[in-house]
C-alpha atoms as a PDB file:
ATOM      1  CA  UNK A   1     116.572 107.318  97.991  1.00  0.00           C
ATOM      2  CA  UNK A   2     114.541 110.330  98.850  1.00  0.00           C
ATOM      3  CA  UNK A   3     113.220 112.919  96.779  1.00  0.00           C
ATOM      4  CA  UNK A   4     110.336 115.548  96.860  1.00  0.00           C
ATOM      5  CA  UNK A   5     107.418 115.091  94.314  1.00  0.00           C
ATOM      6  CA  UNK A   6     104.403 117.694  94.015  1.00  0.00           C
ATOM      7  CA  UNK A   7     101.234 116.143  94.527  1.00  0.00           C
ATOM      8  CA  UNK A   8      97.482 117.828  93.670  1.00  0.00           C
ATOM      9  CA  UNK A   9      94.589 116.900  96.181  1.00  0.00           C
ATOM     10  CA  UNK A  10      91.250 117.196  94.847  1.00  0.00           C
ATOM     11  CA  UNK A  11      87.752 115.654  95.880  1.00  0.00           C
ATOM     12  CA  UNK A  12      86.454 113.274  92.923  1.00  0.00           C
ATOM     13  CA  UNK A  13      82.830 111.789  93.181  1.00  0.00           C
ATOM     14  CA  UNK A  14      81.887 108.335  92.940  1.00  0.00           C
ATOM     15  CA  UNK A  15      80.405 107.574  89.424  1.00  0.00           C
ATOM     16  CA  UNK A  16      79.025 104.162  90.690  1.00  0.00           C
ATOM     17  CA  UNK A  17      76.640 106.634  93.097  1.00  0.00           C
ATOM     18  CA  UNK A  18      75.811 109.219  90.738  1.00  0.00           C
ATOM     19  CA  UNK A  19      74.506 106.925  87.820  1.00  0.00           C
ATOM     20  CA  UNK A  20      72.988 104.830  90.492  1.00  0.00           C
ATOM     21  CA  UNK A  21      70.916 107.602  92.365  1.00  0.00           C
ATOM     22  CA  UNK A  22      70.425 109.171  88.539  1.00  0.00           C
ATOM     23  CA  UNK A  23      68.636 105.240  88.117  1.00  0.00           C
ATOM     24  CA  UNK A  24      66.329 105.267  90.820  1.00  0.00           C
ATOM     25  CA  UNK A  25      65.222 108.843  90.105  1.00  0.00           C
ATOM     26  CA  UNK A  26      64.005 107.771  87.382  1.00  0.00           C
ATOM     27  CA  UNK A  27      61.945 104.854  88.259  1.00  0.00           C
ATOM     28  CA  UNK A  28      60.445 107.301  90.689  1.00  0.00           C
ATOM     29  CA  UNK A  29      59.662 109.689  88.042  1.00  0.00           C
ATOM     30  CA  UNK A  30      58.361 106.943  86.140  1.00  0.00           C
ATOM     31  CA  UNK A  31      55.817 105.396  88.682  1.00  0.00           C
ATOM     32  CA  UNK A  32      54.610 109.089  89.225  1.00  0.00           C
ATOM     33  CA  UNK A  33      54.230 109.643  85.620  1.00  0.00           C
ATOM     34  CA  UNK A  34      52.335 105.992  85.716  1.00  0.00           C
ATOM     35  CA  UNK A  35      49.791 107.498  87.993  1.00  0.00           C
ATOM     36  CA  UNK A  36      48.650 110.130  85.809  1.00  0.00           C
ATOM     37  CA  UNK A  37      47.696 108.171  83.097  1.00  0.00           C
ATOM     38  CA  UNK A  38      44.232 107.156  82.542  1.00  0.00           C
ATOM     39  CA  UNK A  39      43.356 103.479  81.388  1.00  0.00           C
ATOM     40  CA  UNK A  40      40.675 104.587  79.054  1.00  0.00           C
ATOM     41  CA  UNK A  41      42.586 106.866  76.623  1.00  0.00           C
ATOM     42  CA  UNK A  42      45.247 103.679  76.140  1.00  0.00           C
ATOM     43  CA  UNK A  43      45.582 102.668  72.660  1.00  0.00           C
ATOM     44  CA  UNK A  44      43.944  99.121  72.178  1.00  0.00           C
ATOM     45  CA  UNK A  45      46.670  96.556  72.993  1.00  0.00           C
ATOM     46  CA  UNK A  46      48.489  98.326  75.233  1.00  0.00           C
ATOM     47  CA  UNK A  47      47.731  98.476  78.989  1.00  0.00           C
ATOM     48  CA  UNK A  48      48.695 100.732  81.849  1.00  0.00           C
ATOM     49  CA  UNK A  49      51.757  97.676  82.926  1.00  0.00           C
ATOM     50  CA  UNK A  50      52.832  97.434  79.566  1.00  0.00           C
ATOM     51  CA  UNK A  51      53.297 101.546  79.216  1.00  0.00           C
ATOM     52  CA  UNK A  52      55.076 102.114  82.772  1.00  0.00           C
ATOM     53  CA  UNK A  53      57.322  98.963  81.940  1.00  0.00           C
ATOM     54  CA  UNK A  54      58.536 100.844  78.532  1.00  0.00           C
ATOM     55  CA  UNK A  55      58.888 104.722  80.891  1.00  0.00           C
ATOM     56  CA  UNK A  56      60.893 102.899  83.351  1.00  0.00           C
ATOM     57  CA  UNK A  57      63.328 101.352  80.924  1.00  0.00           C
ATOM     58  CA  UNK A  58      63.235 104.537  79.015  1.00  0.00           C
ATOM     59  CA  UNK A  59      63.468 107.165  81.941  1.00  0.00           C
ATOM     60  CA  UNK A  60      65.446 104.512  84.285  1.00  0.00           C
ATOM     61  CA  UNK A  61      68.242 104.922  81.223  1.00  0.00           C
ATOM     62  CA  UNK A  62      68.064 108.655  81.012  1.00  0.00           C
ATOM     63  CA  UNK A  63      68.756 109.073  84.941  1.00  0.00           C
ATOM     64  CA  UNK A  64      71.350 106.747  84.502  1.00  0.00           C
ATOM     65  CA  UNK A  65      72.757 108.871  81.626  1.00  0.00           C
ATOM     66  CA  UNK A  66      72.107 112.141  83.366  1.00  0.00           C
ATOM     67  CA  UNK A  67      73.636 110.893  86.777  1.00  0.00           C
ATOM     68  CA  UNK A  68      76.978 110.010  85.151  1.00  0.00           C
ATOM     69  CA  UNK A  69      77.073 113.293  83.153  1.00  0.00           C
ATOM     70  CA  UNK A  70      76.752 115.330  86.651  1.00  0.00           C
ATOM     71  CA  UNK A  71      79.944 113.144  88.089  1.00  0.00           C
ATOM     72  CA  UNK A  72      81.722 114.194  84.993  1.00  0.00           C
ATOM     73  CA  UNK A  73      80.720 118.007  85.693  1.00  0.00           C
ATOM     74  CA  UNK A  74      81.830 117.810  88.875  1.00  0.00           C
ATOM     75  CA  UNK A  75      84.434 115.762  88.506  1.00  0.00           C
ATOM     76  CA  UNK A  76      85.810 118.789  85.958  1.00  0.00           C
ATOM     77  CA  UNK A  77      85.160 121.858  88.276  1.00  0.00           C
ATOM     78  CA  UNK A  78      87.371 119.377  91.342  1.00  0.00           C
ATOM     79  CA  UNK A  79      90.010 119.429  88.885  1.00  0.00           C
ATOM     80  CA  UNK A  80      90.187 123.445  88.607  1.00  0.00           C
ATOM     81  CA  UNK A  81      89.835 123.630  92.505  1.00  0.00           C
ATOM     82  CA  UNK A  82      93.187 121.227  93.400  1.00  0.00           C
ATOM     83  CA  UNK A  83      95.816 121.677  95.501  1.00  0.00           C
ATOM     84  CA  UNK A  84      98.943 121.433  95.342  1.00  0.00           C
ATOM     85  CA  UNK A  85     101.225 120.170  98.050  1.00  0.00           C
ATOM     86  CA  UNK A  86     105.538 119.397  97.536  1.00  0.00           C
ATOM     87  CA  UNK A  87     105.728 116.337  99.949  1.00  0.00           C
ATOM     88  CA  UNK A  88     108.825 114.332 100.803  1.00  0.00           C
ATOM     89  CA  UNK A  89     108.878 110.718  99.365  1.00  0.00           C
ATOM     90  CA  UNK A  90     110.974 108.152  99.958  1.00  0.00           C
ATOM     91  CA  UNK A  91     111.205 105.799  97.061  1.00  0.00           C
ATOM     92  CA  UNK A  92     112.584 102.052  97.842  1.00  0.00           C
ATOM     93  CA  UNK A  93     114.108  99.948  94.908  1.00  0.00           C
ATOM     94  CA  UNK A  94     112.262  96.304  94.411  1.00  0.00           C
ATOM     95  CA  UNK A  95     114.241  93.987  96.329  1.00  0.00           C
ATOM     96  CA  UNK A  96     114.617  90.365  93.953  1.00  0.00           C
ATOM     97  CA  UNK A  97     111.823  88.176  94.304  1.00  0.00           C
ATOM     98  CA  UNK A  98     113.357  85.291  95.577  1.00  0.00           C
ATOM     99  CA  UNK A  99     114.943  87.276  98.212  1.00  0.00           C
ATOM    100  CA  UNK A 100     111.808  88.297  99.167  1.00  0.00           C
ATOM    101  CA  UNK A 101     110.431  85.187  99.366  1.00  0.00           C
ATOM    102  CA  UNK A 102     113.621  84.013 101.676  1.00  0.00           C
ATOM    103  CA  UNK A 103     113.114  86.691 104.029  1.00  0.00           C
ATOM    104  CA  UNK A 104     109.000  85.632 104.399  1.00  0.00           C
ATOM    105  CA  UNK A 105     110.051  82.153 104.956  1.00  0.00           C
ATOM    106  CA  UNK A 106     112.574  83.176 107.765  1.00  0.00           C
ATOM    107  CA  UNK A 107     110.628  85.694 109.559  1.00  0.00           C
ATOM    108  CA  UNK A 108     107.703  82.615 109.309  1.00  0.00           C
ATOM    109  CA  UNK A 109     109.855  80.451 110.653  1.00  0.00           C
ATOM    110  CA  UNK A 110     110.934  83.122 113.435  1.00  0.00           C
ATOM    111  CA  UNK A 111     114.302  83.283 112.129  1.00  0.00           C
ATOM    112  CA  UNK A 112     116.636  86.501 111.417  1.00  0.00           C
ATOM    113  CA  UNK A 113     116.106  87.582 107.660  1.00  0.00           C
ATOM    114  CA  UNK A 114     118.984  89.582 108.093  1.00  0.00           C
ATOM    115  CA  UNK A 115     121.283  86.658 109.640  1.00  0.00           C
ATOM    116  CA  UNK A 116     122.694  86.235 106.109  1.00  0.00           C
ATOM    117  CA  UNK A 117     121.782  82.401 105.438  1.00  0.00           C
ATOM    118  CA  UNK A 118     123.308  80.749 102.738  1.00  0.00           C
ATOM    119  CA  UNK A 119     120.391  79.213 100.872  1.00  0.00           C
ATOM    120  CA  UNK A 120     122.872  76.714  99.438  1.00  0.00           C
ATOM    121  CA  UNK A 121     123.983  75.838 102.847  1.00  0.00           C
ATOM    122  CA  UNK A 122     120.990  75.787 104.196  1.00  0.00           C
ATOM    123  CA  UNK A 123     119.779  72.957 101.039  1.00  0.00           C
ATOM    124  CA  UNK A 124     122.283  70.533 102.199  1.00  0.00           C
ATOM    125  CA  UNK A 125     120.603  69.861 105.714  1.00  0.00           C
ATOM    126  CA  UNK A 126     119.421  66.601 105.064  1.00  0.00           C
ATOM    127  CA  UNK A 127     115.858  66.361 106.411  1.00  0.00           C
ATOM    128  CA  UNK A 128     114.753  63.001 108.478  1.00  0.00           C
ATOM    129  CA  UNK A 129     112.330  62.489 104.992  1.00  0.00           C
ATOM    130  CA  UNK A 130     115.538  62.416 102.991  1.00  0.00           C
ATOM    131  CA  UNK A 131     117.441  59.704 104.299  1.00  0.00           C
ATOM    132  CA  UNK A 132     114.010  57.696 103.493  1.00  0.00           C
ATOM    133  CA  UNK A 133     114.051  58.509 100.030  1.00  0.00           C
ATOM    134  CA  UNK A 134     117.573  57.479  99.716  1.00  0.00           C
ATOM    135  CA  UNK A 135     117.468  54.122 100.913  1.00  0.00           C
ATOM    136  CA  UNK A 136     114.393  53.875  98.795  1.00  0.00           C
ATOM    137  CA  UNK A 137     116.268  54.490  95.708  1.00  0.00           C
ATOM    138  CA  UNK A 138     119.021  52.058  96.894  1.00  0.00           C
ATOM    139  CA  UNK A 139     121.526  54.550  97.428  1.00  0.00           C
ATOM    140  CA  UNK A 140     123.371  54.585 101.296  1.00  0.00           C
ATOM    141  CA  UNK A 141     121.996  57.217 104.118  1.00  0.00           C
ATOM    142  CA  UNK A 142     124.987  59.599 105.182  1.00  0.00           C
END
């Protein structure tokens, strides 16, 4: 069956990178902010570790937050800016799965998957191990 569908093309960005690099700016700003503070005017109990562990949890967050909302922004102004394109498609209906799984087995086996096997036919081949497991049962080989 073939048909035509209309498609839109549009760039989308990567949230994964956005939130990430949104992250490590602010560690940086962070450690940069860290340098600027001086040890004596810390309140007693707190040190200079102990204040740039709390900015890079809090400021590490906030990039993170900040870098995601910029993907969203531009992920909204790609929308605006797609394309639209009519392209031919050719749609194929879902074969059965056990026919599928007959035609693996024959092109494994370098058979024809179009020869039209019988898999009843093909069932009643007894197999060397067979004739074992018959006379092991008592029953007669043949």
């Amino acid at each position: 069956m073939k048909d035509q569908i209309d498609v839109a093309v549009r760039r989308s960005p990567k949230y994964s990178v956005f939130m990430g690099i949104g992250a490590v700016l602010g560690v940086i700003a962070s450690g940069v902010l860290a340098l600027f503070v001086d040890p004596a005017v810390m309140p007693t109990g707190y040190t200079v570790s102990k204040g740039l562990g709390l900015m890079l949890l809090v400021l590490g967050t906030v990039g993170l937050f900040l870098g995601g909302l910029l993907a969203l922004i531009l992920d909204w102004a790609g929308r605006k800016r797609a394309r639209e394109y009519r392209v031919d498609a050719q749609i194929d209906m879902v074969d059965d799965p056990k026919e599928i799984a007959r035609r693996r087995l024959a092109e494994a086996r370098g058979e024809d998957p179009d020869a039209g096997v019988d898999g009843a036919a093909a069932d009643e081949t007894p197999q060397p191990g067979d004739i074992k497991r018959d006379a092991d049962r008592g029953g007669t080989a043949g």
